[in-house]
C-alpha atoms as a PDB file:
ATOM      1  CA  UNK A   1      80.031 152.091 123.721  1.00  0.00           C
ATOM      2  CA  UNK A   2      76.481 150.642 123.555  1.00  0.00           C
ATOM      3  CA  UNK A   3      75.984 147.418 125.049  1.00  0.00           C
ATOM      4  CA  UNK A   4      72.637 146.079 123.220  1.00  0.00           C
ATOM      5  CA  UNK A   5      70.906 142.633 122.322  1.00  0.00           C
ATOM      6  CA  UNK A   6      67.901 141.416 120.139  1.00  0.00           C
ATOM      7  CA  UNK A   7      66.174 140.848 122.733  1.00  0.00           C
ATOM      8  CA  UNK A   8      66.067 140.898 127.053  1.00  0.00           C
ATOM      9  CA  UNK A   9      67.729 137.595 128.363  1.00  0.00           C
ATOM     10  CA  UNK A  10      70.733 137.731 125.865  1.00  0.00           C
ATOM     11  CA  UNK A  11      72.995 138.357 128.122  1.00  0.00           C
ATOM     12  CA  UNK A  12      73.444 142.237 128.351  1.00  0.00           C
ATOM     13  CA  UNK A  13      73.749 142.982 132.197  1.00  0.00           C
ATOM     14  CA  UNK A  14      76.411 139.583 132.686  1.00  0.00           C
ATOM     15  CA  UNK A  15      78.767 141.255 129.351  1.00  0.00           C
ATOM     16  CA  UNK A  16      78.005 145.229 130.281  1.00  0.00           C
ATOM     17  CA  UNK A  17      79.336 144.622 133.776  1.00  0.00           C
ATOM     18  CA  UNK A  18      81.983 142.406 133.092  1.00  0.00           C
ATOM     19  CA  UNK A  19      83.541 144.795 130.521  1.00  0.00           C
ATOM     20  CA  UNK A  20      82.974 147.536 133.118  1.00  0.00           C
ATOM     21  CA  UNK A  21      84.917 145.480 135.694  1.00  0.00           C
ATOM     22  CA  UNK A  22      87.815 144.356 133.617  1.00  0.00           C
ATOM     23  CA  UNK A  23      88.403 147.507 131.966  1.00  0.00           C
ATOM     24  CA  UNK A  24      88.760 149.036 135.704  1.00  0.00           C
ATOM     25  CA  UNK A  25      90.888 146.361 136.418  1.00  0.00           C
ATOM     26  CA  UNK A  26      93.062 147.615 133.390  1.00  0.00           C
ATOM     27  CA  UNK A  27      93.425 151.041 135.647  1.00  0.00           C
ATOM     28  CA  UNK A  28      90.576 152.627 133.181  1.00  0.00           C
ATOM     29  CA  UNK A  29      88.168 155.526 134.737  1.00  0.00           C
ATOM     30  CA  UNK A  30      84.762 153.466 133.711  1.00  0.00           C
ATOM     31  CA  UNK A  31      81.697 155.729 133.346  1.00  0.00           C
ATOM     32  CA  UNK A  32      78.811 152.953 133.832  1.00  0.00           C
ATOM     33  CA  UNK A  33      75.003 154.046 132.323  1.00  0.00           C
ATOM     34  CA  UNK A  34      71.852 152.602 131.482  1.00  0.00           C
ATOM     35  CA  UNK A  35      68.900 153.002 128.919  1.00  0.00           C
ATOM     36  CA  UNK A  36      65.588 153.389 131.194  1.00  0.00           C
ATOM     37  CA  UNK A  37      64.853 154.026 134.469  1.00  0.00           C
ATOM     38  CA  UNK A  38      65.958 150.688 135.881  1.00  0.00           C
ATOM     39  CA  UNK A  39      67.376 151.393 139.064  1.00  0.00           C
ATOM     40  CA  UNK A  40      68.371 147.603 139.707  1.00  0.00           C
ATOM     41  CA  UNK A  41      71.186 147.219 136.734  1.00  0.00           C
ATOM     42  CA  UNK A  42      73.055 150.102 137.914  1.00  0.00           C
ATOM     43  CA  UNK A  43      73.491 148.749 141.279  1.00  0.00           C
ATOM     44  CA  UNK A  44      75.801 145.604 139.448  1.00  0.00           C
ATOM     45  CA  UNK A  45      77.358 148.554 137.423  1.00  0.00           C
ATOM     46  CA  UNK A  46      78.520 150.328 140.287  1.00  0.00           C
ATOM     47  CA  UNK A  47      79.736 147.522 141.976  1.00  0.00           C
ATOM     48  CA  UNK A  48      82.067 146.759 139.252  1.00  0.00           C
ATOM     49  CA  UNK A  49      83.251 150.657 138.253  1.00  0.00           C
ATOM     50  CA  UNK A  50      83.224 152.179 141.757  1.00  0.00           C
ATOM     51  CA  UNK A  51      81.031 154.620 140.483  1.00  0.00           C
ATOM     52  CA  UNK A  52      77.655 155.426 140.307  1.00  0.00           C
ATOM     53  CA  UNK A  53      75.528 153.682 137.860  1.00  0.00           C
ATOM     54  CA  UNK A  54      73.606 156.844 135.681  1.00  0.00           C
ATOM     55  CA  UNK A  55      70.258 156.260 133.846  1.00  0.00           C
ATOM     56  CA  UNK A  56      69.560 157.482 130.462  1.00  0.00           C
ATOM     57  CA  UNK A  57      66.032 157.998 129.379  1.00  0.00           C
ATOM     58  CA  UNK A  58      64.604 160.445 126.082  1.00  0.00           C
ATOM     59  CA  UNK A  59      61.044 159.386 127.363  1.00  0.00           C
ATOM     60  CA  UNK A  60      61.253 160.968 131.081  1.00  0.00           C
ATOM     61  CA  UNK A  61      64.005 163.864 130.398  1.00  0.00           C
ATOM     62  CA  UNK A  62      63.406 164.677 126.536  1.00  0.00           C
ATOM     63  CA  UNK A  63      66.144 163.527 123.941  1.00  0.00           C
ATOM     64  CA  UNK A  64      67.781 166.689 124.001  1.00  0.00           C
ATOM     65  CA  UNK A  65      69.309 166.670 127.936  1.00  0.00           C
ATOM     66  CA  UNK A  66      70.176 162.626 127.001  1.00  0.00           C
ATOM     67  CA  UNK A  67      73.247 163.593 125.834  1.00  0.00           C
ATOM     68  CA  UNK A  68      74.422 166.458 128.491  1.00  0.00           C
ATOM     69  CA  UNK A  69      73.741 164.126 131.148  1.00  0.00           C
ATOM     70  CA  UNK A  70      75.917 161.344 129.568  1.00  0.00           C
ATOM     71  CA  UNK A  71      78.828 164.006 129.756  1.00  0.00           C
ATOM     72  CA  UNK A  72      77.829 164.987 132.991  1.00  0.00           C
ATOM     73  CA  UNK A  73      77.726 161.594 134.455  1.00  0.00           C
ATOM     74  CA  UNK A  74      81.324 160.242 132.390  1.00  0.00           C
ATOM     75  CA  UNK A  75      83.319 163.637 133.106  1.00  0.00           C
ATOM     76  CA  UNK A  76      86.616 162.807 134.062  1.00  0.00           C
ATOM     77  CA  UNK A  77      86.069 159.578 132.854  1.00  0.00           C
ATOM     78  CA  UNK A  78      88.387 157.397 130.401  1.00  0.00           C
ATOM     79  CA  UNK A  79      85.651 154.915 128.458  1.00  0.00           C
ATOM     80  CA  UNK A  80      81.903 154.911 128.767  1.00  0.00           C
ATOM     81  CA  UNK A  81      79.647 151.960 129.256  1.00  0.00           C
ATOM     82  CA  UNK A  82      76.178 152.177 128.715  1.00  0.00           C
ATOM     83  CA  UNK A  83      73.959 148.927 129.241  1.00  0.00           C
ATOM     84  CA  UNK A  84      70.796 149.034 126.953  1.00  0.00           C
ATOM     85  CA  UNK A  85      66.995 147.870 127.424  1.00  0.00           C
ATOM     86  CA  UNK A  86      65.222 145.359 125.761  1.00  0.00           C
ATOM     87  CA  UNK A  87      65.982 143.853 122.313  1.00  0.00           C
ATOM     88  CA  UNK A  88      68.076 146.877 120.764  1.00  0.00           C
ATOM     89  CA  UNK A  89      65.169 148.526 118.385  1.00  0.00           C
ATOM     90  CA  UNK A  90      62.361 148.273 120.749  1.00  0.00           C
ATOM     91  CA  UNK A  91      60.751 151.703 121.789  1.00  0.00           C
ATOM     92  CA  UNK A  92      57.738 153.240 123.152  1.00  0.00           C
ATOM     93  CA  UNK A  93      55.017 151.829 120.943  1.00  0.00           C
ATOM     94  CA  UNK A  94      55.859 150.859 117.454  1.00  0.00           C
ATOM     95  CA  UNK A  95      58.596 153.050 117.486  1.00  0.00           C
ATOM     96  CA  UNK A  96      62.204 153.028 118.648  1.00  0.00           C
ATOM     97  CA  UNK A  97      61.511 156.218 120.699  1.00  0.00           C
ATOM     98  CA  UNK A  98      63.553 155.562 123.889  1.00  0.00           C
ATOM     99  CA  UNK A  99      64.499 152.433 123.010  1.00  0.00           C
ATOM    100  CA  UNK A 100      68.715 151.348 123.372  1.00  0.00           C
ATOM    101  CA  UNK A 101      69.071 152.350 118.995  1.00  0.00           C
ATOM    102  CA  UNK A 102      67.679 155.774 120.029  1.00  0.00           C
ATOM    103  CA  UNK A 103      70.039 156.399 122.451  1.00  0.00           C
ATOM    104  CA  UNK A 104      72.710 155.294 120.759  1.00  0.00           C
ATOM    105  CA  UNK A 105      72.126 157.626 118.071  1.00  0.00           C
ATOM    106  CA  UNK A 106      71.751 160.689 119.951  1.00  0.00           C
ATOM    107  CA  UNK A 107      75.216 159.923 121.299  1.00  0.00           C
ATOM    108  CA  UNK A 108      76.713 158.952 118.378  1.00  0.00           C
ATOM    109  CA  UNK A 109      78.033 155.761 119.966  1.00  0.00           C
ATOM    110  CA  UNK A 110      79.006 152.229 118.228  1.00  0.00           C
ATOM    111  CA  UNK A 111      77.081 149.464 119.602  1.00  0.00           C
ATOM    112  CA  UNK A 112      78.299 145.895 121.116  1.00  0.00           C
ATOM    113  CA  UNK A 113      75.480 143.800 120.006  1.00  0.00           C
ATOM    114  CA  UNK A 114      75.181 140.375 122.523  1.00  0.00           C
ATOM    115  CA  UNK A 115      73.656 137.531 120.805  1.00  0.00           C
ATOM    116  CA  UNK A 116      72.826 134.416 122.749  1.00  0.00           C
ATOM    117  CA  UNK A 117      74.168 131.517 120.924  1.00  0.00           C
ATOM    118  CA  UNK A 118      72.683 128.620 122.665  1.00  0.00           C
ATOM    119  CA  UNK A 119      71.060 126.579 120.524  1.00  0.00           C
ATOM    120  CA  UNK A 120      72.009 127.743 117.279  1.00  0.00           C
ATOM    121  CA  UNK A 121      74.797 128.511 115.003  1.00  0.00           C
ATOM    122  CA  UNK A 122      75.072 129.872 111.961  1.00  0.00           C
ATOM    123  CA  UNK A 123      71.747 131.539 112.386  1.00  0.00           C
ATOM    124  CA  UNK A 124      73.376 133.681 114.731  1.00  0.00           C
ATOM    125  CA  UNK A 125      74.959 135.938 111.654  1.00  0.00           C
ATOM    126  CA  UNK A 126      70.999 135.960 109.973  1.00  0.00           C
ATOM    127  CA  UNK A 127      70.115 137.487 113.575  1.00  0.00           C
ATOM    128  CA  UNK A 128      73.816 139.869 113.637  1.00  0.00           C
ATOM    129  CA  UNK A 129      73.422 140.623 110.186  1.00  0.00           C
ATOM    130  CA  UNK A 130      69.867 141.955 110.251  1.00  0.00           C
ATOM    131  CA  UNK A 131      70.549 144.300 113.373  1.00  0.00           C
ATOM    132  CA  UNK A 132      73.249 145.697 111.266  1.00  0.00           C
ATOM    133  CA  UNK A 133      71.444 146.559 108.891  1.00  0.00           C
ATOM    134  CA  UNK A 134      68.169 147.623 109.813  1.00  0.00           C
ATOM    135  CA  UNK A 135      69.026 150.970 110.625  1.00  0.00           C
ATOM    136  CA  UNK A 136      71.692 152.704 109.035  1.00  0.00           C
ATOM    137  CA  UNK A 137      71.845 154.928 111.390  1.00  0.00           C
ATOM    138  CA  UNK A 138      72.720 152.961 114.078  1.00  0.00           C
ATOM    139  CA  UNK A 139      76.528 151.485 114.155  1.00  0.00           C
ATOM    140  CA  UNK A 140      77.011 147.679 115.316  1.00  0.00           C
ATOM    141  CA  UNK A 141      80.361 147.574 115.364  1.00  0.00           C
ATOM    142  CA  UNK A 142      80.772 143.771 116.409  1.00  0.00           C
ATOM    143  CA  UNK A 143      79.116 140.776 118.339  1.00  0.00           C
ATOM    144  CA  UNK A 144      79.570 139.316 121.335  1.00  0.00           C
ATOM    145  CA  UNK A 145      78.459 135.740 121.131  1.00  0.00           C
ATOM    146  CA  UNK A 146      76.970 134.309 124.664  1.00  0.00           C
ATOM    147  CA  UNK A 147      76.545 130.955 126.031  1.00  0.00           C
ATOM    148  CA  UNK A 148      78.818 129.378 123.686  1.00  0.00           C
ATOM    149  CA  UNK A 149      78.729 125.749 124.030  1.00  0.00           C
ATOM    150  CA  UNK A 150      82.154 124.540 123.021  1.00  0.00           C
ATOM    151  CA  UNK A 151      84.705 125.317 120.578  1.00  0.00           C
ATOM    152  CA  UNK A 152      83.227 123.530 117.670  1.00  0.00           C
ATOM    153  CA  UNK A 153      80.359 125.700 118.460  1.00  0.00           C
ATOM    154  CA  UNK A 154      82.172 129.031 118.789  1.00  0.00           C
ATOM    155  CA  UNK A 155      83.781 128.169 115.539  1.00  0.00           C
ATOM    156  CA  UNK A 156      80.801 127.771 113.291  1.00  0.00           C
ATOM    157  CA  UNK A 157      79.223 130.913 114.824  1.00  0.00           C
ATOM    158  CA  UNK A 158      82.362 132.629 114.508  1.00  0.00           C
ATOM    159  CA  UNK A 159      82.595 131.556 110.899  1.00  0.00           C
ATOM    160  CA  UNK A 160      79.437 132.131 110.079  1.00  0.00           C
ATOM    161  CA  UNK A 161      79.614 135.762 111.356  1.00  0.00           C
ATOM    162  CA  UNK A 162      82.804 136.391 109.455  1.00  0.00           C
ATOM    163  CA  UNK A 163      81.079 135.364 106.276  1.00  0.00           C
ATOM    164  CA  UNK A 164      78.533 138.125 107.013  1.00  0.00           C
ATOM    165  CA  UNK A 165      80.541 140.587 107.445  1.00  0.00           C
ATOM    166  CA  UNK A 166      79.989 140.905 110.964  1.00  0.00           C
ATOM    167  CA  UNK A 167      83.085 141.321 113.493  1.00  0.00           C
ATOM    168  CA  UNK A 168      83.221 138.703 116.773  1.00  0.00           C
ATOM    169  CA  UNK A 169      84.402 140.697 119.187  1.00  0.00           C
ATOM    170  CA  UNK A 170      84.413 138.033 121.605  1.00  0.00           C
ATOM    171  CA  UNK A 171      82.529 134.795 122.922  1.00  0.00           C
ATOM    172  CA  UNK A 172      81.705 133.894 126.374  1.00  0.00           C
ATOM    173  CA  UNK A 173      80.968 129.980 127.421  1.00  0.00           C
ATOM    174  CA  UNK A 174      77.452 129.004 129.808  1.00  0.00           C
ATOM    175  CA  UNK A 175      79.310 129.457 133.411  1.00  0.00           C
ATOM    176  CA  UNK A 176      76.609 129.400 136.216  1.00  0.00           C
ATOM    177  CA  UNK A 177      78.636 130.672 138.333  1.00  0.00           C
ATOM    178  CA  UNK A 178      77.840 134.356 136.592  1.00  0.00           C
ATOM    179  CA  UNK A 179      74.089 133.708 136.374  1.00  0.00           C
ATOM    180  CA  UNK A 180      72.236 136.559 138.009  1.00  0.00           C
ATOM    181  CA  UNK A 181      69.136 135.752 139.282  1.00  0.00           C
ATOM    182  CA  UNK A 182      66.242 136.970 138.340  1.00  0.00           C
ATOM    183  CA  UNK A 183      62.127 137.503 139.774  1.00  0.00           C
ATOM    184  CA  UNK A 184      59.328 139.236 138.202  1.00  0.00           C
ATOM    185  CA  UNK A 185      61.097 142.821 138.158  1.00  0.00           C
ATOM    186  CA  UNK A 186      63.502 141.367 137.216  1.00  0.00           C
ATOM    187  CA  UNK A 187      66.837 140.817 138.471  1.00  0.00           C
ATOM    188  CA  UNK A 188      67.292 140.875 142.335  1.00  0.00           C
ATOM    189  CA  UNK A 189      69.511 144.248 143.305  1.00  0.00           C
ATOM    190  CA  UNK A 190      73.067 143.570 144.053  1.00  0.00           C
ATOM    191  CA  UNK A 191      72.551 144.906 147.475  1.00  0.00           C
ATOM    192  CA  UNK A 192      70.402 141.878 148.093  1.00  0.00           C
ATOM    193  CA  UNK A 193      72.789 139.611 147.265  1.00  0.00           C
ATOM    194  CA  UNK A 194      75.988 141.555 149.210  1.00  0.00           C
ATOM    195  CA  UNK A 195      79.328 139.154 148.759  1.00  0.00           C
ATOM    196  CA  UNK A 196      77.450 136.883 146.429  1.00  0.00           C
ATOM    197  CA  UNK A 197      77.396 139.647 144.214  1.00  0.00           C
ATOM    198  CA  UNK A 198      80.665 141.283 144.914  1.00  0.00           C
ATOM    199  CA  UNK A 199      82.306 137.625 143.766  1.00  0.00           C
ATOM    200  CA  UNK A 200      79.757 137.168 140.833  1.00  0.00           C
ATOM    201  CA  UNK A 201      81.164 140.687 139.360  1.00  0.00           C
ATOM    202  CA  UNK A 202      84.719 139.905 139.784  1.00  0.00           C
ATOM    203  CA  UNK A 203      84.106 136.568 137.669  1.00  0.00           C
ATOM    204  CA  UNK A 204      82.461 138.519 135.114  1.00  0.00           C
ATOM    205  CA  UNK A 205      85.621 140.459 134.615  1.00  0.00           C
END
């Protein structure tokens, strides 16, 4: 599966490797990837599959070896996680060309699409539903609503999805004790961070 957003700060790294982590809790063989050549990611995603994290990119390797390398990389594997880039149709350019959508169509995978509810709530199926739809070609196969602010609040979104046709495949409340910093790179590597990170990953699961 695809783990994408509408845009970068949604939420995709904290719900990637959380999934990772509690589906290897389950006893699952978790093949972790990621969209880019972002080196730092894959450090949280190997902290929480005990595996290395594997990069995916159509711009540096040429769409056609994208998917070899994703079997390469998940052989052996039960379920594959790959974390994507940016907001999910955003590409080189004005095209999608490397972007999370493209990637996600050259392996044929359904997408997890994390939407960051703060501060709204029904809007958040206008945002769901659009993604959806803007590319047939692309399959969202449910939402993952972040930073949920109480139940009231999950329940209106939830509703609101529902009414859109748009599966909620989960919701996660605003804990700061999974925030992952961040500088201008962006976030600071997991080996930086050492037991910090080790605990922050086993409360994302």
């Amino acid at each position: 599966m695809v783990v994408a957003a509408p845009s970068s700060g949604s939420g995709k790294t904290t719900v990637a490797t959380g999934l990772m982590a509690a589906l290897r809790e389950r006893g699952l063989r978790v093949s972790p990837h990621k969209v880019g050549p972002d080196y730092i990611d894959p450090g949280y995603h190997a902290l929480a599959t005990g595996r290395p994290g594997r990069n995916l990119d159509p711009w540096l390797v040429g769409e056609e070896r994208v998917a070899p390398l994703f079997l390469h990389g998940a052989a052996g594997c039960d379920v594959a996680v790959v974390e994507g880039v940016m907001g999910l149709f955003d590409g080189k350019g004005d095209t999608d060309l490397a972007s999370t959508a493209h990637v996600a169509r050259l392996l044929e995978a359904p997408v997890v699409l994390v939407v960051d509810a703060a501060r709204q709530s029904r809007s958040v199926a206008a945002v769901a539903h659009g993604f959806a739809t803007f590319d047939p070609r692309v399959r969202v196969g449910g939402v993952v609503l972040n930073r949920v602010g109480s139940d009231r609040h999950e329940e209106l979104c939830r509703a609101a999805l529902e009414a859109a046709g748009v599966p909620v495949l989960g919701a996660i409340r605003r804990d700061d004790a999974v925030a992952t910093p961040s500088r201008h790179l962006g976030l600071v590597p997991a080996a930086e961070r050492e037991g910090e990170a080790v605990a922050a990953v086993e409360r994302l699961a």
